[in-house]
Protein backbone atom coordinates (compact mmCIF):
# COMPACT_ATOMS: atom_id res chain seq x y z
CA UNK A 1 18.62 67.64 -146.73
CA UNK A 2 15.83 65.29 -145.48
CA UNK A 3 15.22 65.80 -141.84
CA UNK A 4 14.01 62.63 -140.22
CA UNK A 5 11.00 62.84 -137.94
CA UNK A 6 11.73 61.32 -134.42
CA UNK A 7 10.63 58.38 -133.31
CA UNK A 8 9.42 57.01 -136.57
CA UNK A 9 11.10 53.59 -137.40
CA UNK A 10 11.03 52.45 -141.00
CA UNK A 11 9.54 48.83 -141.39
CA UNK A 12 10.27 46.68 -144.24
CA UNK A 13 8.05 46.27 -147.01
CA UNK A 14 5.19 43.89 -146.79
CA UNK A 15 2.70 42.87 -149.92
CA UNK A 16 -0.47 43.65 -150.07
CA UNK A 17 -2.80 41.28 -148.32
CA UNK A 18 0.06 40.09 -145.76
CA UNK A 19 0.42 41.06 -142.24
CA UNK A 20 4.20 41.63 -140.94
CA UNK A 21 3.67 38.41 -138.70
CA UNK A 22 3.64 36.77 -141.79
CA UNK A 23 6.77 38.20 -143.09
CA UNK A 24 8.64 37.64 -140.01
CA UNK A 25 7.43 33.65 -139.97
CA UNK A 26 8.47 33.08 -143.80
CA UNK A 27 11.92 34.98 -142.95
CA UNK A 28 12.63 33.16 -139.93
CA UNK A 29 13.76 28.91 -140.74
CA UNK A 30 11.70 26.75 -138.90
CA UNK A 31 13.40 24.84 -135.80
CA UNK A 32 14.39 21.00 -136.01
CA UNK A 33 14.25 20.96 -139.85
CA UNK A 34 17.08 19.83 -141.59
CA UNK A 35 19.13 21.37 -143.65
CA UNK A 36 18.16 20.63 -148.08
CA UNK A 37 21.06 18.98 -149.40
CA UNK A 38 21.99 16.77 -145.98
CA UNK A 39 21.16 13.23 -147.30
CA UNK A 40 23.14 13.56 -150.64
CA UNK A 41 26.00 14.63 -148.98
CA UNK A 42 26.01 11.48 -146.42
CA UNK A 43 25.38 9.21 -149.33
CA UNK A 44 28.81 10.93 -150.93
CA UNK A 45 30.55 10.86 -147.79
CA UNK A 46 29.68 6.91 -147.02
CA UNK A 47 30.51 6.04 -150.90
CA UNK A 48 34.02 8.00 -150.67
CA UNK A 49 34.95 5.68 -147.42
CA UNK A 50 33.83 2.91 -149.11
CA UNK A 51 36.26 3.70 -152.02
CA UNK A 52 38.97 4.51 -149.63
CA UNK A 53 38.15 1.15 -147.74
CA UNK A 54 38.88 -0.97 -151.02
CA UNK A 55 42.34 1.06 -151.81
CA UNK A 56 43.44 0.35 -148.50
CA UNK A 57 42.76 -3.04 -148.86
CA UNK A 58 44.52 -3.47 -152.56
CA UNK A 59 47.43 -2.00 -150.88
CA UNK A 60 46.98 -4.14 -147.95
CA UNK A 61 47.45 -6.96 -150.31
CA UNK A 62 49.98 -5.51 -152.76
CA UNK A 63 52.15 -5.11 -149.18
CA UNK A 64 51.64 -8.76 -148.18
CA UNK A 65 52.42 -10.35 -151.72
CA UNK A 66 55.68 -8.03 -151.56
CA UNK A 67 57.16 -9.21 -148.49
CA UNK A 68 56.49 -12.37 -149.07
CA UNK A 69 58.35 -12.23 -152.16
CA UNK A 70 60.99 -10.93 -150.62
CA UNK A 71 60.88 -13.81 -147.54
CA UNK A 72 61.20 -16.21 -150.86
CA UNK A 73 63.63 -13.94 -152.31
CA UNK A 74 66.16 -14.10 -149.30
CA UNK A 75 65.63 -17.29 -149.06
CA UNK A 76 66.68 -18.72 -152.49
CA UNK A 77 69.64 -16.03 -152.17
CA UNK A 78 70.97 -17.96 -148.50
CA UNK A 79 70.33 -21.27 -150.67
CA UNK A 80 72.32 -20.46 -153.29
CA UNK A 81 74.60 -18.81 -151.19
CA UNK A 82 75.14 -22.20 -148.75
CA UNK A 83 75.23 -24.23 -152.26
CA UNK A 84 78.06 -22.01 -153.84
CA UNK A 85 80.05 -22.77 -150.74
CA UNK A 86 79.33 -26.54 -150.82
CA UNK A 87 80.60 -26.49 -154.29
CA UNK A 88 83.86 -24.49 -153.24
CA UNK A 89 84.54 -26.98 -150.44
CA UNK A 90 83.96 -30.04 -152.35
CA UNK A 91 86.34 -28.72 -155.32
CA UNK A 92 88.98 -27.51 -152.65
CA UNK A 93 88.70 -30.95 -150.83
CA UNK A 94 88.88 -33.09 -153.69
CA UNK A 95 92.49 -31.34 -155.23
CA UNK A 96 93.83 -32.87 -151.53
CA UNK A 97 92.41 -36.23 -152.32
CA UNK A 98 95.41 -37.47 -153.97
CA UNK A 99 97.27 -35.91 -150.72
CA UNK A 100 95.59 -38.15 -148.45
CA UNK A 101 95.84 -41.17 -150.06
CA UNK A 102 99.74 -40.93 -149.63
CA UNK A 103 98.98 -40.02 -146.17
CA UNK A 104 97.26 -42.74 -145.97
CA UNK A 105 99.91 -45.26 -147.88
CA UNK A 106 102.39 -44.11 -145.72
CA UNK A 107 100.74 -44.72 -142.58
CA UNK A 108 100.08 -48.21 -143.67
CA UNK A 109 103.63 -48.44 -143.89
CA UNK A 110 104.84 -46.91 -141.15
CA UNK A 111 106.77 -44.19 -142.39
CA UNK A 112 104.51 -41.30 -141.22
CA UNK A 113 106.98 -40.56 -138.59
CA UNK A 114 108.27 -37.22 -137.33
CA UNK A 115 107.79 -33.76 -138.65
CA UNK A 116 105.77 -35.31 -141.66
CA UNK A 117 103.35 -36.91 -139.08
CA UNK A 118 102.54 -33.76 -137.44
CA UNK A 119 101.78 -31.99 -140.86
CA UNK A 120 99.74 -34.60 -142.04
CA UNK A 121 97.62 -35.02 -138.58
CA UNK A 122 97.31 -31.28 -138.96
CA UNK A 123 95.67 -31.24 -142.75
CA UNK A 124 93.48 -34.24 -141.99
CA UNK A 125 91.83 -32.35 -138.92
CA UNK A 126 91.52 -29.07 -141.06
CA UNK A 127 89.94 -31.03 -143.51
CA UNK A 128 87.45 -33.19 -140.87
CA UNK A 129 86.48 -29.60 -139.66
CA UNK A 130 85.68 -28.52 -143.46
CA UNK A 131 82.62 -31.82 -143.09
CA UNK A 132 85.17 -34.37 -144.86
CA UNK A 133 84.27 -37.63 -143.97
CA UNK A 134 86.27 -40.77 -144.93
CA UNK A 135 83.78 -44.17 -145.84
CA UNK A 136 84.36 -47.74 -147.02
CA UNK A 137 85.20 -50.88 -144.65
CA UNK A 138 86.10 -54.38 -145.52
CA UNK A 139 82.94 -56.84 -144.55
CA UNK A 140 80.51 -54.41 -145.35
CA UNK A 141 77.43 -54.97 -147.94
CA UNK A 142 78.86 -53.50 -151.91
CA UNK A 143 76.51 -50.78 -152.76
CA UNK A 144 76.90 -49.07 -156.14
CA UNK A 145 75.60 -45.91 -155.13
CA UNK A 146 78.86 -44.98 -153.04
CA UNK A 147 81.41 -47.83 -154.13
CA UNK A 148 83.16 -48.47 -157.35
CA UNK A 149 84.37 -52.35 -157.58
CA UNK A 150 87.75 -52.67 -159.38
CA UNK A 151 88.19 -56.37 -158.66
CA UNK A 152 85.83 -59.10 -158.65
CA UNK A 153 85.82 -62.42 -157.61
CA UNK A 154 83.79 -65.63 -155.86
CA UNK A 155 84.12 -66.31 -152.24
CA UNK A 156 82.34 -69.66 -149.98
CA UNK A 157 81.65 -67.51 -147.04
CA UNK A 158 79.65 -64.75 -148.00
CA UNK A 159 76.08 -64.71 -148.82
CA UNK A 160 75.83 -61.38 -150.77
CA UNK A 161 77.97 -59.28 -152.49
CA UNK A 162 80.87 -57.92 -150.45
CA UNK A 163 83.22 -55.22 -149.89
CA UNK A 164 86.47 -57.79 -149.37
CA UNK A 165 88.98 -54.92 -150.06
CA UNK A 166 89.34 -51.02 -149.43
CA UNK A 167 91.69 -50.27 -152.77
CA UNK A 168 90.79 -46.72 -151.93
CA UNK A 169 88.67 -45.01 -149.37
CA UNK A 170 85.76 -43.03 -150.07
CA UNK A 171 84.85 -39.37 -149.59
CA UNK A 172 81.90 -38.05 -148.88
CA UNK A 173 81.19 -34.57 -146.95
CA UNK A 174 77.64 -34.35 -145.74
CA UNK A 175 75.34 -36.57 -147.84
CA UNK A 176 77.14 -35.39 -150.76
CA UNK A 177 79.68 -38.32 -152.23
CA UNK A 178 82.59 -36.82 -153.75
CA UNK A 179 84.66 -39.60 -154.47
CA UNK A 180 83.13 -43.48 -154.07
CA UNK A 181 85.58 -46.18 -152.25
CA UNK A 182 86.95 -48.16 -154.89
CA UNK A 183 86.92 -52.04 -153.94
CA UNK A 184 87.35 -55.25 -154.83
CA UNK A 185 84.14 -57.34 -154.52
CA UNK A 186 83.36 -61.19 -154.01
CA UNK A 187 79.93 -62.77 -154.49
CA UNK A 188 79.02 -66.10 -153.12
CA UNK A 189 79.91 -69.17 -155.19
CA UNK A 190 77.74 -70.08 -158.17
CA UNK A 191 75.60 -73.32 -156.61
CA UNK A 192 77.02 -72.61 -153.05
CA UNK A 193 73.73 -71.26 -151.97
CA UNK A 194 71.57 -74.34 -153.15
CA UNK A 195 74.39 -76.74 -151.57
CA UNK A 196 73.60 -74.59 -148.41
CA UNK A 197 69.99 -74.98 -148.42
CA UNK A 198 70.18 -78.50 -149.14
CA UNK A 199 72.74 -79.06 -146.54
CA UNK A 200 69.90 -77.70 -144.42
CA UNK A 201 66.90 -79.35 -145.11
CA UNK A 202 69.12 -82.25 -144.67
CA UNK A 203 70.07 -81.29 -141.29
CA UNK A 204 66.01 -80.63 -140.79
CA UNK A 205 65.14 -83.72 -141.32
CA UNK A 206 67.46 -85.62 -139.19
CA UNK A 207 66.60 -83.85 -136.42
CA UNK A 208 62.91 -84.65 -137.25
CA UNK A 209 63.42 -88.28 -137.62
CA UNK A 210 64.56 -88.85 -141.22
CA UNK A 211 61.20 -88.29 -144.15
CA UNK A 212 58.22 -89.98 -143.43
CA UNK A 213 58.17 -93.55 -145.22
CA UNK A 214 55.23 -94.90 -147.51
């Protein structure tokens, strides 16, 4: 056994030519310096938030062009949904066509009368409630778009062409035309419009005093 001396304290090793002050200096890091390494790992650091940054931003985006495909998406589907019902409606309403034209015949007759009257009130208000809307008046301006002329003929007293009959009434529910009022037309009198405008320059001049003479 080695018996150790007391009070002797081993001391580290120091080279030749150094004095333990310097080994304790070189040992010991020097305060306020920074660590090696430091500013390649900040550079890493800012370029991985940058990345993460970007991906946020594509998803951002990918998020926004979804629900907005979706907005158009639930749109076209209520569309579609409102026109399938349109189309339902209309076919529905114009199998009772044929029904309310004898309604209508035998009102002009008088013989909608008693139980028959009430029934017949009652499917003409279900079917105003459905948007059904009855068109086509005597008097009024022929338009091709919504009536269908059956019979023609001239008339003196009108200046255009003319509903003059309601054969049949039109349908129409919304701005949708399901069945055009069938009519008989008249159109003014072939030369009636020159007579007219002859007939008043005519009446111009005698107010005026007759042409002026040569």
């Amino acid at each position: 056994m080695t018996e150790e001396t007391p009070g002797f304290e081993e001391k580290p090793d120091v080279p030749s030519g150094a004095t333990p002050d310097d080994a304790e200096s070189k040992a010991a890091p020097q305060e306020g310096a920074a660590p090696a390494g430091d500013g390649t790992a900040d550079a890493g650091l800012v370029a991985q938030l940058d990345q993460v940054r970007t991906a946020l931003g594509e998803r951002t985006m990918d998020l926004q062009r979804l629900q907005a495909e979706y907005q158009n998406y639930r749109r076209r589907v209520e569309r579609d949904r409102i026109t399938v019902k349109e189309i339902a409606i209309a076919n529905l309403l114009t199998e009772l066509l044929p029904v309310l034209d004898d309604i209508g015949r035998a009102r002009e007759h008088g013989e909608l009368v008693g139980g028959f009257k009430s029934v017949a009130e009652s499917l003409e208000t279900v079917a105003a409630k459905m948007g059904l809307q009855q068109f086509g008046k005597e008097g009024e301006p022929f338009d091709p778009t919504i009536h269908e002329a059956l019979m023609h003929s001239y008339a003196p007293d009108v200046t255009e062409t003319t509903c003059v009959a309601i054969l049949q009434p039109g349908y129409r529910i919304g701005e949708r035309t399901i069945r055009p009022a069938r009519v008989a037309v008249a159109e003014p009198q072939p030369g009636a419009q020159t007579v007219k405008e002859e007939s008043a320059e005519a009446a111009d001049d005698k107010e005026s005093g007759g042409p002026d003479e040569g």
